[in-house]
PDB file of N, CA and C in Angstrom:
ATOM      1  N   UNK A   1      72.882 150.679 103.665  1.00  0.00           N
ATOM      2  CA  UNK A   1      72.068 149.514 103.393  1.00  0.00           C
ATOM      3  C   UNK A   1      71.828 148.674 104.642  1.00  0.00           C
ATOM      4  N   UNK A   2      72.497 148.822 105.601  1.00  0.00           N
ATOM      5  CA  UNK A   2      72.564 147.937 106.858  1.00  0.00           C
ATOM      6  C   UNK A   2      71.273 148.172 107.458  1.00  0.00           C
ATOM      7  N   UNK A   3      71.360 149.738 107.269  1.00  0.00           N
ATOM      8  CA  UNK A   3      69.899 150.288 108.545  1.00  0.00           C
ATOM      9  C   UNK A   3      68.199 149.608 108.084  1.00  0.00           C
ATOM     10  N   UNK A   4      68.611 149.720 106.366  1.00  0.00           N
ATOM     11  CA  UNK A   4      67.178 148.969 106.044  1.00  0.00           C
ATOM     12  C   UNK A   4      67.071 147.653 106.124  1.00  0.00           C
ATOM     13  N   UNK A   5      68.040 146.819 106.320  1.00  0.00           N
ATOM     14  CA  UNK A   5      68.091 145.420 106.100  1.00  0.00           C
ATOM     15  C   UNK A   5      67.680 145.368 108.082  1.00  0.00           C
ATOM     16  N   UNK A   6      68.153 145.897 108.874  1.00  0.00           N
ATOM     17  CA  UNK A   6      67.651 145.763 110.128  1.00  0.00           C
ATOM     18  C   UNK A   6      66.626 146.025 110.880  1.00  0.00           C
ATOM     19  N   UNK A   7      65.810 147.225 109.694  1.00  0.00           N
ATOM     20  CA  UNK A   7      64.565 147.487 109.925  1.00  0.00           C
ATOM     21  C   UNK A   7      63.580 146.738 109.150  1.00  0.00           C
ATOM     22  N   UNK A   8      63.873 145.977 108.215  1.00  0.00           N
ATOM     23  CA  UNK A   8      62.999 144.818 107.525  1.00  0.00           C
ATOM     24  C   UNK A   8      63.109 143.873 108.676  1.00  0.00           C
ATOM     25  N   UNK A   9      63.959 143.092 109.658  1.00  0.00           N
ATOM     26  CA  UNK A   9      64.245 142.273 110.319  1.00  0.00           C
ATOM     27  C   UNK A   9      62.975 142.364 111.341  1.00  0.00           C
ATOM     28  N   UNK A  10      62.351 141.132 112.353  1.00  0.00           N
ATOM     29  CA  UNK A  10      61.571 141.685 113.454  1.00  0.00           C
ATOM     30  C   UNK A  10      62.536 141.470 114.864  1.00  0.00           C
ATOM     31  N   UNK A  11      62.695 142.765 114.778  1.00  0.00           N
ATOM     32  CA  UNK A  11      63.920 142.327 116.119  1.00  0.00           C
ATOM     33  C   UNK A  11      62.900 143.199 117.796  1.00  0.00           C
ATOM     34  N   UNK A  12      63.300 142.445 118.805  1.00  0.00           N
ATOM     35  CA  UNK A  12      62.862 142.460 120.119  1.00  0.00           C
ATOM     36  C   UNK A  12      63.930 142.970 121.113  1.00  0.00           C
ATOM     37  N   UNK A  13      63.599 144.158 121.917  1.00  0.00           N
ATOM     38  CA  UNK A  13      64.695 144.204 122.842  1.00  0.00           C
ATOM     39  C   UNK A  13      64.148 144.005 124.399  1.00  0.00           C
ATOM     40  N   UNK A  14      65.144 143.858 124.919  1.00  0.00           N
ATOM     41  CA  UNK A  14      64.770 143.595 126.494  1.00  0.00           C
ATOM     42  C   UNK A  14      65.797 144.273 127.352  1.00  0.00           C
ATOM     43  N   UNK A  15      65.273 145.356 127.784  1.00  0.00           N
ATOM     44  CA  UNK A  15      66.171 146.552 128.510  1.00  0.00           C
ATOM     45  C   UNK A  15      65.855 146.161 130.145  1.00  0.00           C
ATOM     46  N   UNK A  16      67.222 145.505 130.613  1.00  0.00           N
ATOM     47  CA  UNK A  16      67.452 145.589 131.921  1.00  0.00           C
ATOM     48  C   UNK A  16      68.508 146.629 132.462  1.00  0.00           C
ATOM     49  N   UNK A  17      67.477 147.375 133.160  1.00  0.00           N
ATOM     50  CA  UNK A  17      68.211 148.533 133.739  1.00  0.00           C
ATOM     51  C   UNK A  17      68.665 148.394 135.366  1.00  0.00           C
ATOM     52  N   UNK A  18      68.963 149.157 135.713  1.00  0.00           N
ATOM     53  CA  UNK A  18      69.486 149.490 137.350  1.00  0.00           C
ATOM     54  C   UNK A  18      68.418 150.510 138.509  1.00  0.00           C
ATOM     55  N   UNK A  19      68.650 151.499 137.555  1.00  0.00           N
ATOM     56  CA  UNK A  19      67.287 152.748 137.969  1.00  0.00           C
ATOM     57  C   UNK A  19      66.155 153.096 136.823  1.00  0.00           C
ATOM     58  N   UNK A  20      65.439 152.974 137.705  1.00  0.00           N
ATOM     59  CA  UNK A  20      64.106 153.453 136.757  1.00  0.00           C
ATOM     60  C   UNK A  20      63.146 154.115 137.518  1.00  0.00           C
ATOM     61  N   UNK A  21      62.033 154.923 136.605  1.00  0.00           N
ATOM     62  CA  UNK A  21      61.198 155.272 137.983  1.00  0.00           C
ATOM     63  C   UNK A  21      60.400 154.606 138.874  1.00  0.00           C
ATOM     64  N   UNK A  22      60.547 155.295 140.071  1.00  0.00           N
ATOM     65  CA  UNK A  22      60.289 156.769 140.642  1.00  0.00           C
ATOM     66  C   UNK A  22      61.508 157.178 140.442  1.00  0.00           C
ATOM     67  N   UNK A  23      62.947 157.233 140.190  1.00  0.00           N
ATOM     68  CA  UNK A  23      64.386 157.780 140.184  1.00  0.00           C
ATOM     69  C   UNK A  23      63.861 158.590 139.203  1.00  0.00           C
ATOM     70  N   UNK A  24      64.480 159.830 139.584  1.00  0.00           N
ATOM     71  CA  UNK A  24      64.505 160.427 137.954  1.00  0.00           C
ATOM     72  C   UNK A  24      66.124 161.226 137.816  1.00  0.00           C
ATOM     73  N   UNK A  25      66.371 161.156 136.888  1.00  0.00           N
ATOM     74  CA  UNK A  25      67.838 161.901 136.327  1.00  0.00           C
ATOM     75  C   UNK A  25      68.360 161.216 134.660  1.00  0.00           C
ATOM     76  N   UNK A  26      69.412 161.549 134.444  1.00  0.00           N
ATOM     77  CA  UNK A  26      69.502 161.683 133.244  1.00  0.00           C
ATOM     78  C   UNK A  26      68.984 159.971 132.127  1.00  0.00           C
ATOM     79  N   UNK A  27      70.280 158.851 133.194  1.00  0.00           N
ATOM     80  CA  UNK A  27      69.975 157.852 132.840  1.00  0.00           C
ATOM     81  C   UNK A  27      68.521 157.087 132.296  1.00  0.00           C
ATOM     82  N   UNK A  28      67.930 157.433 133.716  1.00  0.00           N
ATOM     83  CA  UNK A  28      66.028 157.296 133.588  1.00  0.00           C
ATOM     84  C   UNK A  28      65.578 157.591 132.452  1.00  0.00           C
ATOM     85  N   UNK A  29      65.864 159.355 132.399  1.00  0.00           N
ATOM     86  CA  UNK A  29      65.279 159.746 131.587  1.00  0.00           C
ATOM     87  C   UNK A  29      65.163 159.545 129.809  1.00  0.00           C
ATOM     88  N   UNK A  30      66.459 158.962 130.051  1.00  0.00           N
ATOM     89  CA  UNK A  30      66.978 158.342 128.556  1.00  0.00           C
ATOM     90  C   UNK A  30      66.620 157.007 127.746  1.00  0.00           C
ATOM     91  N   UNK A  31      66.363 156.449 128.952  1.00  0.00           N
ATOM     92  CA  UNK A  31      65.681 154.619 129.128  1.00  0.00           C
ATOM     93  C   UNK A  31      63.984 154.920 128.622  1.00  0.00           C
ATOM     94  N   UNK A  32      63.488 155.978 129.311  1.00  0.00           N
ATOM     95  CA  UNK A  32      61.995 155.844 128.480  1.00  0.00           C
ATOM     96  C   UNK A  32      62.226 156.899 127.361  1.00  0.00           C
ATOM     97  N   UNK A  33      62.891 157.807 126.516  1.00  0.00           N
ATOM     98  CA  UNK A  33      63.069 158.719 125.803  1.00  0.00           C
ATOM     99  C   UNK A  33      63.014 157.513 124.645  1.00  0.00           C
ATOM    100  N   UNK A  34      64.252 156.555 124.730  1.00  0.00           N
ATOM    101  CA  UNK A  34      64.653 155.623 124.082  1.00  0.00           C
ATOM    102  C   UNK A  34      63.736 154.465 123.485  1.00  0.00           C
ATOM    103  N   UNK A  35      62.879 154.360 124.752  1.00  0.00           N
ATOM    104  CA  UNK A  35      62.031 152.728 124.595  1.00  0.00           C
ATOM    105  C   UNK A  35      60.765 153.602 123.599  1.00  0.00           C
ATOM    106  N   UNK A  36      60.259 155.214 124.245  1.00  0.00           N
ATOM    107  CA  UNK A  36      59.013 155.319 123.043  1.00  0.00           C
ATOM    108  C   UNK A  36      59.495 155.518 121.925  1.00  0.00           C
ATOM    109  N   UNK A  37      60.416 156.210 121.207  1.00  0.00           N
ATOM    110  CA  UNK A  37      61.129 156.805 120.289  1.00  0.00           C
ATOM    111  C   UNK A  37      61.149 155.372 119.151  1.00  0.00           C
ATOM    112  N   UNK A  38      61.920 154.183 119.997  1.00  0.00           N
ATOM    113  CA  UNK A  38      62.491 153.304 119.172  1.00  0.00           C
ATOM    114  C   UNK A  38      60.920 151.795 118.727  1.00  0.00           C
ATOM    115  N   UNK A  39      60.069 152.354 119.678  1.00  0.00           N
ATOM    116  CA  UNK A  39      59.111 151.418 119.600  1.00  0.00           C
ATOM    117  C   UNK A  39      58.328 150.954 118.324  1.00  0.00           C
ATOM    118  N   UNK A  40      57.842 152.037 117.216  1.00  0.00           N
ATOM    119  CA  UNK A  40      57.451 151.707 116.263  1.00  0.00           C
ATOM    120  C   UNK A  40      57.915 150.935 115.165  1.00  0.00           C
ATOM    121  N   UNK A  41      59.883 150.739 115.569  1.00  0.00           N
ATOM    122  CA  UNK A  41      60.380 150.363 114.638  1.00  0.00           C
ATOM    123  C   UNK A  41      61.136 148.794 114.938  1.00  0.00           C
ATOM    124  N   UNK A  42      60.492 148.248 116.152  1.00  0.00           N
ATOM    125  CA  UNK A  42      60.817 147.047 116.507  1.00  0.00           C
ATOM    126  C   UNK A  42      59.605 146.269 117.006  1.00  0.00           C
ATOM    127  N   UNK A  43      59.532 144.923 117.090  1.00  0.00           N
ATOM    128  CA  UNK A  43      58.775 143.757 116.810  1.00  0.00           C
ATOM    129  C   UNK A  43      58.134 144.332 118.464  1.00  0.00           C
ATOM    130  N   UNK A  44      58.860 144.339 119.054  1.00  0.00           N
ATOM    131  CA  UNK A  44      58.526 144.515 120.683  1.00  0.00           C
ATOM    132  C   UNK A  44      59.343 144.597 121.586  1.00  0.00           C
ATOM    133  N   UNK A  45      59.362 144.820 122.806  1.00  0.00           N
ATOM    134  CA  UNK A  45      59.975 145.198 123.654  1.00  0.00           C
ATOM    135  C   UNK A  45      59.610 145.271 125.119  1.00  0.00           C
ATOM    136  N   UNK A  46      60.552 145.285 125.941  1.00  0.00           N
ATOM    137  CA  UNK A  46      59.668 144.480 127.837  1.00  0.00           C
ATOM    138  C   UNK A  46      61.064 145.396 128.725  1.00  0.00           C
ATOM    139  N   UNK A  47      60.941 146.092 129.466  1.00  0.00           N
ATOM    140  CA  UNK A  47      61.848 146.522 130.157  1.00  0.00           C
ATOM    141  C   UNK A  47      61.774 145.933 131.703  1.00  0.00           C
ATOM    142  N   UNK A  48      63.013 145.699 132.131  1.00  0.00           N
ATOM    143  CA  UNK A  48      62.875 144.460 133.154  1.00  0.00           C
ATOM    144  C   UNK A  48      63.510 145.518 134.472  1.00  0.00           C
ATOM    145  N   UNK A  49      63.342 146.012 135.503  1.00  0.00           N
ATOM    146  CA  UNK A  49      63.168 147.330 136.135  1.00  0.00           C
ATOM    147  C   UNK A  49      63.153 146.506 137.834  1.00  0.00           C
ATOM    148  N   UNK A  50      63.880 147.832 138.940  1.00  0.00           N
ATOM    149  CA  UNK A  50      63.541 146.868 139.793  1.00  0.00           C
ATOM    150  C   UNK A  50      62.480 147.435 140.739  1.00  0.00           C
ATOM    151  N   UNK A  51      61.718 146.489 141.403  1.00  0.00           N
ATOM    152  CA  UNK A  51      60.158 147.076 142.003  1.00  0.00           C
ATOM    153  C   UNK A  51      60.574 148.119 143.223  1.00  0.00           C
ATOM    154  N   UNK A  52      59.883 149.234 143.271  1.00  0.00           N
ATOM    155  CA  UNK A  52      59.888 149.850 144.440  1.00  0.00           C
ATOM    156  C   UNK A  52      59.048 150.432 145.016  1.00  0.00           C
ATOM    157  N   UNK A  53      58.256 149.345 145.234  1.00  0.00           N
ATOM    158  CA  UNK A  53      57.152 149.048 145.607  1.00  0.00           C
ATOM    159  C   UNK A  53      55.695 150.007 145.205  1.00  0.00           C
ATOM    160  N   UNK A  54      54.442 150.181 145.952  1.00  0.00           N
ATOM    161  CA  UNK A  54      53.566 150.772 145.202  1.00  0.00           C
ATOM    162  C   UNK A  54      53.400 151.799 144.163  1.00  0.00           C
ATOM    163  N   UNK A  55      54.177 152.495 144.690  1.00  0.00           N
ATOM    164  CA  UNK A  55      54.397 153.791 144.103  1.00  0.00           C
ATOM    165  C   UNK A  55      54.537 154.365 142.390  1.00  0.00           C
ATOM    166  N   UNK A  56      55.049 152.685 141.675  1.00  0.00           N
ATOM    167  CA  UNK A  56      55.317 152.123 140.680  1.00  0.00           C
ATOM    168  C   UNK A  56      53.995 152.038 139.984  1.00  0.00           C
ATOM    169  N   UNK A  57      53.104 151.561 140.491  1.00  0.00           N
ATOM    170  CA  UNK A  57      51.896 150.903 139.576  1.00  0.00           C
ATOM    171  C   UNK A  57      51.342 151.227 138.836  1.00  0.00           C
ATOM    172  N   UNK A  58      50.600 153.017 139.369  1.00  0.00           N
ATOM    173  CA  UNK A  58      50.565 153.449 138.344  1.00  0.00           C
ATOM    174  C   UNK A  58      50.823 153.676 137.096  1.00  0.00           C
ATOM    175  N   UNK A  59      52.285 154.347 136.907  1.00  0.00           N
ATOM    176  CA  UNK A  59      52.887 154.758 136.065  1.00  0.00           C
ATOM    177  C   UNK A  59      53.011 153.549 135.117  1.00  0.00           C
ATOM    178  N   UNK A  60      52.859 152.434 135.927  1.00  0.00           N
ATOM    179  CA  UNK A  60      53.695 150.865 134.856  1.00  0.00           C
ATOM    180  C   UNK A  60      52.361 150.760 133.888  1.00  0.00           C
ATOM    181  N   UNK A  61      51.300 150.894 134.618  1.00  0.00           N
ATOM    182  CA  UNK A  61      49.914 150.797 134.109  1.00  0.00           C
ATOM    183  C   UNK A  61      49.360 151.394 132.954  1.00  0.00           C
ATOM    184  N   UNK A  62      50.466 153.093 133.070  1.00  0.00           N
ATOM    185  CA  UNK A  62      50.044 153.545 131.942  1.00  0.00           C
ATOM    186  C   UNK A  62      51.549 153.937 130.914  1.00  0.00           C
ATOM    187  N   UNK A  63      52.302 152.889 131.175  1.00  0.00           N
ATOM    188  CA  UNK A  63      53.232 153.064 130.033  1.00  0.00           C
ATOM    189  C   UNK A  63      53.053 152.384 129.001  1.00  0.00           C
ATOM    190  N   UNK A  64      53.221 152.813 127.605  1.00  0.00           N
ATOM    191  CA  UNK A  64      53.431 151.731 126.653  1.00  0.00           C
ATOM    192  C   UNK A  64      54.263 150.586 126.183  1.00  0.00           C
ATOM    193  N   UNK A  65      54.879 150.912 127.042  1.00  0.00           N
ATOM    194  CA  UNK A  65      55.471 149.325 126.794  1.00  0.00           C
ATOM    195  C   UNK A  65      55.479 148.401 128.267  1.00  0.00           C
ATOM    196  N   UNK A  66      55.589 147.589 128.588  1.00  0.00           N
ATOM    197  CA  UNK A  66      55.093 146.672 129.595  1.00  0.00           C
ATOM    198  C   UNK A  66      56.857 146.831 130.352  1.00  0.00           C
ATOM    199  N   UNK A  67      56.315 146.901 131.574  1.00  0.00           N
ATOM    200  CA  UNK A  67      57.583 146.703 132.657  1.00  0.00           C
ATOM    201  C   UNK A  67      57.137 145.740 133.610  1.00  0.00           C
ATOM    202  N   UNK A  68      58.395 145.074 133.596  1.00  0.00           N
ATOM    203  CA  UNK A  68      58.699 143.813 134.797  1.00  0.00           C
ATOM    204  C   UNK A  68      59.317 144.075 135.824  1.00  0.00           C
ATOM    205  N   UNK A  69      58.996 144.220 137.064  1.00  0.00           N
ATOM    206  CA  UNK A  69      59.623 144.650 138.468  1.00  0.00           C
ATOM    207  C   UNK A  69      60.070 143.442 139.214  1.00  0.00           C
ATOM    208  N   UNK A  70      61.463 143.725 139.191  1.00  0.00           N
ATOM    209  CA  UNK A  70      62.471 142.658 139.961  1.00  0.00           C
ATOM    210  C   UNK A  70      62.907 143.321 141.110  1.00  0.00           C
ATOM    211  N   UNK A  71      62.095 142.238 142.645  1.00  0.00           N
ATOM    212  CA  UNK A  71      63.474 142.462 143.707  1.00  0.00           C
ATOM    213  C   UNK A  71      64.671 142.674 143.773  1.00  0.00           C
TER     214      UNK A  71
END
């Protein structure tokens, strides 16, 4: 009963990570596996990532969920 009472809820997450891409390996790979997978079933979501520089833009441009690049 818990799982439906938390999926009636509008809950928001905000994933601050360490590595993200351009890194790729397991962690990475688990952070966006996670964010599309879990997206339909939460209010929203912002992953807070740190910039490394251009190389980034693309990809941020065409992800679905919005990333924030921190120095």
């Amino acid at each position: 009963m818990v799982g439906k009472e938390i999926v009636a809820q509008r809950i928001s997450v905000i994933r601050v990570v360490f590595e993200f891409y351009p890194i790729k390996g397991g962690s990475v790979t688990h952070i966006l596996e996670l964010s599309k997978h879990v997206d339909p079933y939460i209010e929203s979501q912002v992953i807070i990532a740190p910039d490394f520089g251009k190389e980034c833009k693309d990809f941020d441009a065409s992800y679905p969920i919005p990333i924030i690049r921190v120095k």
